[in-house]
PDB file of N, CA and C in Angstrom:
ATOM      1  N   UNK A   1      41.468 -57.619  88.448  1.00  0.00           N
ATOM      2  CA  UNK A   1      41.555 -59.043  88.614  1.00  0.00           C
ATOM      3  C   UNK A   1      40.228 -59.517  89.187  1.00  0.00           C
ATOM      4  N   UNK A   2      39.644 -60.678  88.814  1.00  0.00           N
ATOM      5  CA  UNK A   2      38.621 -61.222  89.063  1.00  0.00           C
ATOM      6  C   UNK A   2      38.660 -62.558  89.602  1.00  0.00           C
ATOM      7  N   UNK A   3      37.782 -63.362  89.881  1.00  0.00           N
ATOM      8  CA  UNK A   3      37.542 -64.558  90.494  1.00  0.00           C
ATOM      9  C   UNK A   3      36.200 -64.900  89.464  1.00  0.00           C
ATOM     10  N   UNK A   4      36.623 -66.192  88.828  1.00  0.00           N
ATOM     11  CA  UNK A   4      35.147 -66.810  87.815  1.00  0.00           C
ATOM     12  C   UNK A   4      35.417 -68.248  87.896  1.00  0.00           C
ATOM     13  N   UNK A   5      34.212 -68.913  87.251  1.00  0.00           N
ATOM     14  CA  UNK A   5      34.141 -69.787  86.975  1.00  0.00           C
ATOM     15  C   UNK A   5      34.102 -70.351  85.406  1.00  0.00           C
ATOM     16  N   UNK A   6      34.490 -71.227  84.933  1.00  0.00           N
ATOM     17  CA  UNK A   6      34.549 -71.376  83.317  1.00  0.00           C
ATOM     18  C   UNK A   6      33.746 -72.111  82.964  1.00  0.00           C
ATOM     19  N   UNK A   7      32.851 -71.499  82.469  1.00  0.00           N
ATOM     20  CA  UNK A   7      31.085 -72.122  81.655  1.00  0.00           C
ATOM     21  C   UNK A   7      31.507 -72.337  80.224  1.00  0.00           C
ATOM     22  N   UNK A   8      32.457 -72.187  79.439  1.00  0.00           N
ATOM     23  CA  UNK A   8      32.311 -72.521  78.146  1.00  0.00           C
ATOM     24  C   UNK A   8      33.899 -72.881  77.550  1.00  0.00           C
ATOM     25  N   UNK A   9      34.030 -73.084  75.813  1.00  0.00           N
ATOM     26  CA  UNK A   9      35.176 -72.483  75.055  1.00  0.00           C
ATOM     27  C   UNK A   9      34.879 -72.005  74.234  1.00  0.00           C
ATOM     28  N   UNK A  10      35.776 -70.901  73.449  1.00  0.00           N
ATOM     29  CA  UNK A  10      35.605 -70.159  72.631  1.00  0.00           C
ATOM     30  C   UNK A  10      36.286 -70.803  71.369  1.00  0.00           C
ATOM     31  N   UNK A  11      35.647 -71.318  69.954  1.00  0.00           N
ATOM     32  CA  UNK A  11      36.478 -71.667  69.077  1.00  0.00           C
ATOM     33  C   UNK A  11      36.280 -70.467  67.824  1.00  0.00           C
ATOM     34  N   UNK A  12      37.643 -70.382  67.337  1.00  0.00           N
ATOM     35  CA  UNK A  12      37.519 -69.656  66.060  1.00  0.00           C
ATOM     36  C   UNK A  12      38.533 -69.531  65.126  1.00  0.00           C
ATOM     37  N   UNK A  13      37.512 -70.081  63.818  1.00  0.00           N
ATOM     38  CA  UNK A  13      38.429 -70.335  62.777  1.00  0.00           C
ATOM     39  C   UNK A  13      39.329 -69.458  62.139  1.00  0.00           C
ATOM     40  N   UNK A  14      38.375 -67.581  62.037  1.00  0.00           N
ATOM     41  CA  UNK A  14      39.644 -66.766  61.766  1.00  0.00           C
ATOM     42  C   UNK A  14      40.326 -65.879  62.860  1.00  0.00           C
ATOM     43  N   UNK A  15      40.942 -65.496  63.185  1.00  0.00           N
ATOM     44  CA  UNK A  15      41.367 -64.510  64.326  1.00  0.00           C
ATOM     45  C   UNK A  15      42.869 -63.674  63.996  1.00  0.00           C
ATOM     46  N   UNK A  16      42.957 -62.806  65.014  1.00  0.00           N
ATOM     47  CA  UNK A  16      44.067 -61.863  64.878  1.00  0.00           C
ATOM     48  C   UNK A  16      45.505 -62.789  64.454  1.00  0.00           C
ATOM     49  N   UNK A  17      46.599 -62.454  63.799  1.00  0.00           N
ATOM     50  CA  UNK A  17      47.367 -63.761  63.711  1.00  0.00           C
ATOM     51  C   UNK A  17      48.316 -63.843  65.467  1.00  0.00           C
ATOM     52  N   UNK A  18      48.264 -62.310  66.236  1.00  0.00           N
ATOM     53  CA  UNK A  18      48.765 -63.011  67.300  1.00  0.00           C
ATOM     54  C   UNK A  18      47.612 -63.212  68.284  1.00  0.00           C
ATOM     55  N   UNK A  19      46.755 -64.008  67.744  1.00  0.00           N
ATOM     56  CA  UNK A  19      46.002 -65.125  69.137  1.00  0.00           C
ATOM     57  C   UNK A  19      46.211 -66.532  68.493  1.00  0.00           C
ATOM     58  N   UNK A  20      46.932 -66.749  66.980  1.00  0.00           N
ATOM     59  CA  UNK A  20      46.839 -68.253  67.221  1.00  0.00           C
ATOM     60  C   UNK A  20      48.059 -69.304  67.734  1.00  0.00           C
ATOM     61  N   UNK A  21      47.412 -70.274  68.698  1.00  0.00           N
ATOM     62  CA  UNK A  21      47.687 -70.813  69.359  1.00  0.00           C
ATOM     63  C   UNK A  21      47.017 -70.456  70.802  1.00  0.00           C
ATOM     64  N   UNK A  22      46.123 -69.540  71.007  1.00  0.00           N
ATOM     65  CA  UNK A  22      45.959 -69.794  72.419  1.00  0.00           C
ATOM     66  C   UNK A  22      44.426 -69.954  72.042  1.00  0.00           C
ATOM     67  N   UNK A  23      44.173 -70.488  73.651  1.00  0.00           N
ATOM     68  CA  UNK A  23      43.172 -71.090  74.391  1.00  0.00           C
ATOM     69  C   UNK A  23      42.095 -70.338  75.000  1.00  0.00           C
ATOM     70  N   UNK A  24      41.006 -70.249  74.257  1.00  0.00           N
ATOM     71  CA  UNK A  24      39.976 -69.109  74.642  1.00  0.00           C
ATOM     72  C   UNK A  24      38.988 -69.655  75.403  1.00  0.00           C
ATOM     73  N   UNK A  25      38.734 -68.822  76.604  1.00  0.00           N
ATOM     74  CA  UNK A  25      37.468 -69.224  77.185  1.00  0.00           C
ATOM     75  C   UNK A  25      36.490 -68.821  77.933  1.00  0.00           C
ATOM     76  N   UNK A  26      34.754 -68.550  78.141  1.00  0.00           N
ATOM     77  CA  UNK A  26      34.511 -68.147  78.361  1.00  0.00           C
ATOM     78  C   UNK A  26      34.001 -68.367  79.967  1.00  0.00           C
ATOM     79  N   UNK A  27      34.428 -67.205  80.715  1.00  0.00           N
ATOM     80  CA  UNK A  27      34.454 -66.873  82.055  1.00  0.00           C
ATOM     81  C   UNK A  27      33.184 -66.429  82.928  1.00  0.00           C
ATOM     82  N   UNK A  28      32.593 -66.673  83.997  1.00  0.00           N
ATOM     83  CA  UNK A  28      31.415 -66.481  84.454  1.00  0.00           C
ATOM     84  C   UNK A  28      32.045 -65.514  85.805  1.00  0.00           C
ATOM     85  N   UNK A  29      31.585 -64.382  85.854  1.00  0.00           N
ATOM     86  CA  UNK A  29      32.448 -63.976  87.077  1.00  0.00           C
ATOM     87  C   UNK A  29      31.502 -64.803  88.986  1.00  0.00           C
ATOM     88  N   UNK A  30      32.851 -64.606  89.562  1.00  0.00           N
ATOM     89  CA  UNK A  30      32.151 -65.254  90.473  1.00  0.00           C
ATOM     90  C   UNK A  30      31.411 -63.896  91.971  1.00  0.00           C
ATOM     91  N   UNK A  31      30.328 -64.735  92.394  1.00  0.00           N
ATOM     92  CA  UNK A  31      29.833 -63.886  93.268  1.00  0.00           C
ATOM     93  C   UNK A  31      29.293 -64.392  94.523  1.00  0.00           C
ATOM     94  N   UNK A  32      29.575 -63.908  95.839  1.00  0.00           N
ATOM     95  CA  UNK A  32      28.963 -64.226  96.629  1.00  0.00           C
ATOM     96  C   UNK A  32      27.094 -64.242  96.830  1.00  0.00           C
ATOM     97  N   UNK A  33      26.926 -63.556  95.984  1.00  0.00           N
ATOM     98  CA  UNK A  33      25.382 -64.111  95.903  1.00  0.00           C
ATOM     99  C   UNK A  33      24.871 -64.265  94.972  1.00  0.00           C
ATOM    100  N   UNK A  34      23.835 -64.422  94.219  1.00  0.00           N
ATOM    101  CA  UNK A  34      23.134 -64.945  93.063  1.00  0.00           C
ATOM    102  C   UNK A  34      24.381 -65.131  91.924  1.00  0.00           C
ATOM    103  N   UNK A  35      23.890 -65.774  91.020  1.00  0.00           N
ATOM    104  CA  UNK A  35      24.988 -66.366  89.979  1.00  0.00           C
ATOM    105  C   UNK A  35      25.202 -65.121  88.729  1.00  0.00           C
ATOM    106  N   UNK A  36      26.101 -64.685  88.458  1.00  0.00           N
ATOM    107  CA  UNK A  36      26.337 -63.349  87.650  1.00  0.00           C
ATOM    108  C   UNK A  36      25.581 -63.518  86.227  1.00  0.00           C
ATOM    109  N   UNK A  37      24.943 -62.519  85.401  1.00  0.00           N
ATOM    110  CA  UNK A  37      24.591 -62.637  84.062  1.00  0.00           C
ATOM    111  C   UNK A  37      25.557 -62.832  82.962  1.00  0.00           C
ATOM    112  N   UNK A  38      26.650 -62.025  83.329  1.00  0.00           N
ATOM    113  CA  UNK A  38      27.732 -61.587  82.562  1.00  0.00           C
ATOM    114  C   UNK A  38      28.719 -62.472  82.607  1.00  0.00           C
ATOM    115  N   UNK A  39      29.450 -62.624  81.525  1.00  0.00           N
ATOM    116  CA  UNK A  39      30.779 -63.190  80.997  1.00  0.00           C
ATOM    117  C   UNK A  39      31.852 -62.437  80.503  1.00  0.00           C
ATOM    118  N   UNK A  40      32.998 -63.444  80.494  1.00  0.00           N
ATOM    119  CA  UNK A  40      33.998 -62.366  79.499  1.00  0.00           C
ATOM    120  C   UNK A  40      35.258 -63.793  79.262  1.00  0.00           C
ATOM    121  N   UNK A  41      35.251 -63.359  78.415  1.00  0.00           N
ATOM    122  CA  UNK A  41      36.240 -64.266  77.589  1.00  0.00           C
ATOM    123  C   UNK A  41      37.910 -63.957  78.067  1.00  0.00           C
ATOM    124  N   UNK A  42      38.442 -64.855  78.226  1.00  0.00           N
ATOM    125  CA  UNK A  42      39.713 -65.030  78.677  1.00  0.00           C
ATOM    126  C   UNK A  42      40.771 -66.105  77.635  1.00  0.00           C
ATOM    127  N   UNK A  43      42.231 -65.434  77.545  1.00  0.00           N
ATOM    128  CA  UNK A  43      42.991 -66.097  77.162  1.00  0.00           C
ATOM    129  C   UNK A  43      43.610 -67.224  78.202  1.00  0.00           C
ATOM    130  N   UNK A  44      43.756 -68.644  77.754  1.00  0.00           N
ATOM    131  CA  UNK A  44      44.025 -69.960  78.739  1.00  0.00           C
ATOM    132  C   UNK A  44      45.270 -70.552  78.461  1.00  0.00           C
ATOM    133  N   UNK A  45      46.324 -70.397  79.074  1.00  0.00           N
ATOM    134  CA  UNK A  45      47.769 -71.533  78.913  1.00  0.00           C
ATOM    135  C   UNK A  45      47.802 -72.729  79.849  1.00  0.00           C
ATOM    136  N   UNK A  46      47.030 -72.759  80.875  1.00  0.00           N
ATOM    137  CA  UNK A  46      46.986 -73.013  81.859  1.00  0.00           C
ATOM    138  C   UNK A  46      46.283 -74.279  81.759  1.00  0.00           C
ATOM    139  N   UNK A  47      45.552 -74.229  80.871  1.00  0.00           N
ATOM    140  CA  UNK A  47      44.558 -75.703  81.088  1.00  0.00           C
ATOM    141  C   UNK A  47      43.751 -75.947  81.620  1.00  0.00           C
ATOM    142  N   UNK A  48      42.822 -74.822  82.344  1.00  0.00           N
ATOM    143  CA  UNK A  48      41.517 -74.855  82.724  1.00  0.00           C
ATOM    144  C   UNK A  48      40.517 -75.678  82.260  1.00  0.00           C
ATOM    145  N   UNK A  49      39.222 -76.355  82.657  1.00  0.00           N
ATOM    146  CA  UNK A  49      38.200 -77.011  82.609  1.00  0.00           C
ATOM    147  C   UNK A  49      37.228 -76.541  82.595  1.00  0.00           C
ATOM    148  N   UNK A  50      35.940 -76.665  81.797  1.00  0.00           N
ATOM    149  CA  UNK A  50      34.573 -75.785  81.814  1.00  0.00           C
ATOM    150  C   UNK A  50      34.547 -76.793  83.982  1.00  0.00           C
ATOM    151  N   UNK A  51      33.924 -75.177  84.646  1.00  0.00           N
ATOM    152  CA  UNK A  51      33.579 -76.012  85.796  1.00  0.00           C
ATOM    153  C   UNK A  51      34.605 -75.274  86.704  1.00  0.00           C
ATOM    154  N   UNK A  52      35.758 -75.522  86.495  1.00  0.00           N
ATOM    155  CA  UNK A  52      36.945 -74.938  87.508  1.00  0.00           C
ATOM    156  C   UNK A  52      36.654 -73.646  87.619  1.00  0.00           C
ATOM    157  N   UNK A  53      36.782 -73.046  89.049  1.00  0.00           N
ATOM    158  CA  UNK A  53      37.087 -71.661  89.566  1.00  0.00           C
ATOM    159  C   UNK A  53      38.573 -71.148  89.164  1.00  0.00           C
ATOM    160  N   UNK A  54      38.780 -70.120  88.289  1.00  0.00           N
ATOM    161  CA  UNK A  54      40.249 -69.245  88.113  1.00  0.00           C
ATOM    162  C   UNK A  54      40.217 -68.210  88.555  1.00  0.00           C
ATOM    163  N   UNK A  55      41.580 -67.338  88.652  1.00  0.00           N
ATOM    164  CA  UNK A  55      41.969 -65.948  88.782  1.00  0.00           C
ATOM    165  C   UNK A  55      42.116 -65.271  87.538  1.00  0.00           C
ATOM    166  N   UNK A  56      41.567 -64.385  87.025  1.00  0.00           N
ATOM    167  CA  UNK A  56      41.565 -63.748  85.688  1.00  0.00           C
ATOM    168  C   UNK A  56      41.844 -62.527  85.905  1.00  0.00           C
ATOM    169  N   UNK A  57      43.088 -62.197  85.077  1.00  0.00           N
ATOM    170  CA  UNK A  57      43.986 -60.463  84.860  1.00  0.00           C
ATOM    171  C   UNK A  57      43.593 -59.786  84.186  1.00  0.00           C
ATOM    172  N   UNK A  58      43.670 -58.717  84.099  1.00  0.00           N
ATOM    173  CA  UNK A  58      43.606 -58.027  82.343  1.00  0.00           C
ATOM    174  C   UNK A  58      44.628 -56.406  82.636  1.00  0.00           C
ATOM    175  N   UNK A  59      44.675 -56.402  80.686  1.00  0.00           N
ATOM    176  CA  UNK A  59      45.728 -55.960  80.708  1.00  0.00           C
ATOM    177  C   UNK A  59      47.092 -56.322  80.678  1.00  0.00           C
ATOM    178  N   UNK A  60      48.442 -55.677  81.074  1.00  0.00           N
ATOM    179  CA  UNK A  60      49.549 -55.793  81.379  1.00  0.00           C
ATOM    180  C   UNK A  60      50.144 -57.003  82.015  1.00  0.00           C
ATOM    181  N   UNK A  61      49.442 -57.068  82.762  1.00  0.00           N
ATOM    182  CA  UNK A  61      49.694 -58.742  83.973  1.00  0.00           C
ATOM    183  C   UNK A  61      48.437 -59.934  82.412  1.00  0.00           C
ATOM    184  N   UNK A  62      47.840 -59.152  81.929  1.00  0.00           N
ATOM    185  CA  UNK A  62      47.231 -60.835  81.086  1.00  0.00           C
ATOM    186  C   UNK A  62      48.423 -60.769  80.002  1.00  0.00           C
ATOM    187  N   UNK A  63      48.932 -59.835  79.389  1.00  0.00           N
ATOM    188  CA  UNK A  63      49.957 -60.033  78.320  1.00  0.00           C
ATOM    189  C   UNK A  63      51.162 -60.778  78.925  1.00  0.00           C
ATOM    190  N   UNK A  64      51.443 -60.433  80.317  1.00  0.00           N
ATOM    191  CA  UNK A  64      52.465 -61.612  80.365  1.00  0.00           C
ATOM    192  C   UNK A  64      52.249 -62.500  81.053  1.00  0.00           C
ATOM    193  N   UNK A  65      50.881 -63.221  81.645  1.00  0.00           N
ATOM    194  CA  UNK A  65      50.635 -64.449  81.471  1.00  0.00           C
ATOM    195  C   UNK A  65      50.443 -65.043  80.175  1.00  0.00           C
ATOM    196  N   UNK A  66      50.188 -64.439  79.131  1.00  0.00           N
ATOM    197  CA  UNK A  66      50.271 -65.220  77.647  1.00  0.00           C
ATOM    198  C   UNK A  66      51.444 -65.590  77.247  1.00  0.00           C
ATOM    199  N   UNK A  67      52.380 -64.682  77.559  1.00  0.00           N
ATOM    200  CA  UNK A  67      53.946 -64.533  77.472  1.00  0.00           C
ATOM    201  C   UNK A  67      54.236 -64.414  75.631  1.00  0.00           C
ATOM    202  N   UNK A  68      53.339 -63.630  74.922  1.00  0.00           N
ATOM    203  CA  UNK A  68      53.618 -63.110  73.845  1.00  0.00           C
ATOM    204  C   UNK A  68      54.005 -61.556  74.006  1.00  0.00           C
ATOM    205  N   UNK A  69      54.427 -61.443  75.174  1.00  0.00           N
ATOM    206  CA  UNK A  69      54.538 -59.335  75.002  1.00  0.00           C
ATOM    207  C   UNK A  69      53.671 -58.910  74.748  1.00  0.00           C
ATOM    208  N   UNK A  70      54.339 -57.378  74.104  1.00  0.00           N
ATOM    209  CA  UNK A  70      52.799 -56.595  73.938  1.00  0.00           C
ATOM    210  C   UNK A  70      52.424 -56.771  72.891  1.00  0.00           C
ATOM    211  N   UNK A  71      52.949 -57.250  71.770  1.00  0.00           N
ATOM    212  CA  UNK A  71      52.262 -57.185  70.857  1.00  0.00           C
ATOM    213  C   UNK A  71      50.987 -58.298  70.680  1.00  0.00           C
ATOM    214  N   UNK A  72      50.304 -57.987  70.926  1.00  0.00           N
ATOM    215  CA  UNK A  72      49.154 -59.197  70.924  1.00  0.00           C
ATOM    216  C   UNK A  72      48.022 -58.408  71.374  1.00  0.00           C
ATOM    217  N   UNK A  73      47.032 -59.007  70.485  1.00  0.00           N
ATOM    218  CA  UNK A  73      45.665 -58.061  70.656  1.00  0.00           C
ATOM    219  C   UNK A  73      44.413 -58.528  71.519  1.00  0.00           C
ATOM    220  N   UNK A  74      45.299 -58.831  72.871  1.00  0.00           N
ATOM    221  CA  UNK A  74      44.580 -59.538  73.696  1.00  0.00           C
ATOM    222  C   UNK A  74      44.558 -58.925  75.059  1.00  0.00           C
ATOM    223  N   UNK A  75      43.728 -58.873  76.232  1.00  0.00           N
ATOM    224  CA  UNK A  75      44.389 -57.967  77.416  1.00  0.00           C
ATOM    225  C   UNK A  75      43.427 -58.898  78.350  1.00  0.00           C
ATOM    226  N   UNK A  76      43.235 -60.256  78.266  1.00  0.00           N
ATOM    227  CA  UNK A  76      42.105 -60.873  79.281  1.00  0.00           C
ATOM    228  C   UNK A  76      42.748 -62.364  79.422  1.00  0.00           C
ATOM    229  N   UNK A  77      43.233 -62.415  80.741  1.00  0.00           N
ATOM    230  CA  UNK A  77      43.974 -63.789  80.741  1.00  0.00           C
ATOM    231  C   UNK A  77      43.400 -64.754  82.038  1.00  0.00           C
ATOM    232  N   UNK A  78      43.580 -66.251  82.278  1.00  0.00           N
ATOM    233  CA  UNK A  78      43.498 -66.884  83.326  1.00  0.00           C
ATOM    234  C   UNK A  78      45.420 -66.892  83.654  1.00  0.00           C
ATOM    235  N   UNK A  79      45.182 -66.391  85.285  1.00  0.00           N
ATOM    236  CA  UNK A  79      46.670 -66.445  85.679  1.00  0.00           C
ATOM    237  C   UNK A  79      47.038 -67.603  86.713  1.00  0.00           C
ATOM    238  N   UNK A  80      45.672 -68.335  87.330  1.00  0.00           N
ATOM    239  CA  UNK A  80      45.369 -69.287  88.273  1.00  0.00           C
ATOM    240  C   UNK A  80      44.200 -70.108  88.126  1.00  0.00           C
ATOM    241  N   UNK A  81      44.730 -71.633  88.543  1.00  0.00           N
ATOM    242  CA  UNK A  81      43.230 -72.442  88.900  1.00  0.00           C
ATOM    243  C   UNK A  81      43.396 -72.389  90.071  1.00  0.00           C
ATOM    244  N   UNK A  82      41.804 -71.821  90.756  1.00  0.00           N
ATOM    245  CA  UNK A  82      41.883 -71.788  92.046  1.00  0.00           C
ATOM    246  C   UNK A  82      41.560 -73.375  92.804  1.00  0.00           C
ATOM    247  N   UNK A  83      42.317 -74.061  93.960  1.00  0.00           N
ATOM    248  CA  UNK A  83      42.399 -74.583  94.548  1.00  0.00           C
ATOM    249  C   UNK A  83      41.010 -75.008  95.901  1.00  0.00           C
ATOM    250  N   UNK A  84      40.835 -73.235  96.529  1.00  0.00           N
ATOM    251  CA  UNK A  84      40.408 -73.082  97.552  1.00  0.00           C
ATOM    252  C   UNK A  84      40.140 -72.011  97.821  1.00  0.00           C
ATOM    253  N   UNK A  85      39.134 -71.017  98.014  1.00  0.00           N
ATOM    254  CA  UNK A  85      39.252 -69.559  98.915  1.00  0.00           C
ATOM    255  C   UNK A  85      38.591 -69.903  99.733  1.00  0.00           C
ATOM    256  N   UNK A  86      38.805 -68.904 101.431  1.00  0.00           N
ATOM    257  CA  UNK A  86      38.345 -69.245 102.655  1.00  0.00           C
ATOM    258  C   UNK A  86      37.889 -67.576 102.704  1.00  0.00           C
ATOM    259  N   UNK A  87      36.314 -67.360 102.592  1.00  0.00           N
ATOM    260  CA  UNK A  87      35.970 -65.918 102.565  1.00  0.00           C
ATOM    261  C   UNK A  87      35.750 -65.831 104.422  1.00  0.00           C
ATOM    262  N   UNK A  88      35.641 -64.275 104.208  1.00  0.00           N
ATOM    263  CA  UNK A  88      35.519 -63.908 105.570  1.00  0.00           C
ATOM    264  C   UNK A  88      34.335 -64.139 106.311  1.00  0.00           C
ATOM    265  N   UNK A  89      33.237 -64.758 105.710  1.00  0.00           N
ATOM    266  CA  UNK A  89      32.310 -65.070 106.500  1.00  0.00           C
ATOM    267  C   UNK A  89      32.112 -66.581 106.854  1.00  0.00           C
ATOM    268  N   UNK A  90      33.733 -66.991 106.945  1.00  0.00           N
ATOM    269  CA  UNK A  90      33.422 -68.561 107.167  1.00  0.00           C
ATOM    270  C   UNK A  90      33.248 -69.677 106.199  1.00  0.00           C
ATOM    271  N   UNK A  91      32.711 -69.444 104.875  1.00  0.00           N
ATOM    272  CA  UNK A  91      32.928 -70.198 103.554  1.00  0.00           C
ATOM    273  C   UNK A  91      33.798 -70.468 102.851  1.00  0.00           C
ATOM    274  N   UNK A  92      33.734 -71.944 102.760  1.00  0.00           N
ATOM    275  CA  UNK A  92      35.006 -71.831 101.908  1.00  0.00           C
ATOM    276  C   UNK A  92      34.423 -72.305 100.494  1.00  0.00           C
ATOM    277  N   UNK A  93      35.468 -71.971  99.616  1.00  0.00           N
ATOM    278  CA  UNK A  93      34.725 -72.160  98.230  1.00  0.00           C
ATOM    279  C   UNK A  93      35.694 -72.989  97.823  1.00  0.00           C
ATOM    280  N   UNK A  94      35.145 -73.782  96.815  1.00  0.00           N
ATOM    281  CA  UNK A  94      36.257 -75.210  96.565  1.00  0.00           C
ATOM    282  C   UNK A  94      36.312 -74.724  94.688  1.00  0.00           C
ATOM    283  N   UNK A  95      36.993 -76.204  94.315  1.00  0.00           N
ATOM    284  CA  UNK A  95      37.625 -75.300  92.994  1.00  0.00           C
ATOM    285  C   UNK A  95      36.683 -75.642  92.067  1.00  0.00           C
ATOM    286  N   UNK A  96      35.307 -76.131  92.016  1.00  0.00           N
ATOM    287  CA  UNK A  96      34.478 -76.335  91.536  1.00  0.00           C
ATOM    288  C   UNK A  96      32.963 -76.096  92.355  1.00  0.00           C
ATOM    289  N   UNK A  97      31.962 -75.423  92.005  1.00  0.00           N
ATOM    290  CA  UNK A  97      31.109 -75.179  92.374  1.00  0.00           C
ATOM    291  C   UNK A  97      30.153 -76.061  93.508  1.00  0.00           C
ATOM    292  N   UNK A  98      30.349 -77.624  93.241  1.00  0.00           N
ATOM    293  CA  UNK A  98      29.676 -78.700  93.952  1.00  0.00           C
ATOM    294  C   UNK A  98      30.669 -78.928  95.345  1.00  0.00           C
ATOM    295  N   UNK A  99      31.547 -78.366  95.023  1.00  0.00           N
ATOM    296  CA  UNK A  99      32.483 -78.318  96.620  1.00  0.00           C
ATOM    297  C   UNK A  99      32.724 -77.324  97.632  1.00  0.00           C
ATOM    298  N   UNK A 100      31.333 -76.172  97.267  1.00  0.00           N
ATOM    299  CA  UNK A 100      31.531 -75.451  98.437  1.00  0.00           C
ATOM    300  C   UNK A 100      31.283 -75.914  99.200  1.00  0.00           C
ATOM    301  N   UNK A 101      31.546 -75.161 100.568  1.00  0.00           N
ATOM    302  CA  UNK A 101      30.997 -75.594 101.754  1.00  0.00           C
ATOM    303  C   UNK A 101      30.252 -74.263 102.713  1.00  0.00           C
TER     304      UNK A 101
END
C-alpha cells in the first residue's frame, strides 16, 4: 500500500474486456522528500481528481476495491482520498499538495 498523488488519466480505446468501465489513473508516489520520478497507474471507483492525495492497494485488497473479483486483469487500485496525514515529525499533509503545512 502506498500514499500518491494523482498527476494524470489514463484513456484507452482498446483494453482487457474486464477493465471496461473503470477509471484509470496515473499515480505519483508520495514522499517525504524530493518529488518521486516514478508512477504507476491505478484502477479509480472512487472519483479521484488529478491533484488529490490517495491510498493505493495492490493485489487482493485492489481486486476488491474494484469489486469485480478475481477475475480481472488488474491488481492496482485507489482505496482512499486522503483527507489529512499528521507525520511524525510534526507535518501535516493536506489532501492536495498546496495545503501542506
Amino acid at each position: 500500500m502506498l500514499v500518491g498523488t494523482v498527476v494524470g488519466n489514463v484513456w484507452s480505446t482498446v483494453k482487457d474486456p474486464s477493465l471496461q468501465g473503470l477509471r484509470l489513473l496515473v499515480i505519483q508516489p508520495f514522499t517525504t522528500g524530493k518529488e518521486s520520478a516514478e508512477a504507476i497507474v491505478a484502477a479509480d471507483t472512487l472519483g479521484a481528481g488529478v491533484g488529490e492525495r490517495v491510498l493505493v492497494v495492490f493485489g487482493r485488497a485492489a481486486r476488491h476495491c474494484i469489486g469485480k473479483g478475481h477475475d480481472i486483469g488488474f491488481q492496482t487500485a485507489v482505496s482512499a482520498i486522503i483527507d489529512r496525514m499528521e507525520l511524525a515529525d510534526g507535518r501535516t499533509i493536506g489532501p492536495v499538495a498546496n495545503e501542506d503545512i
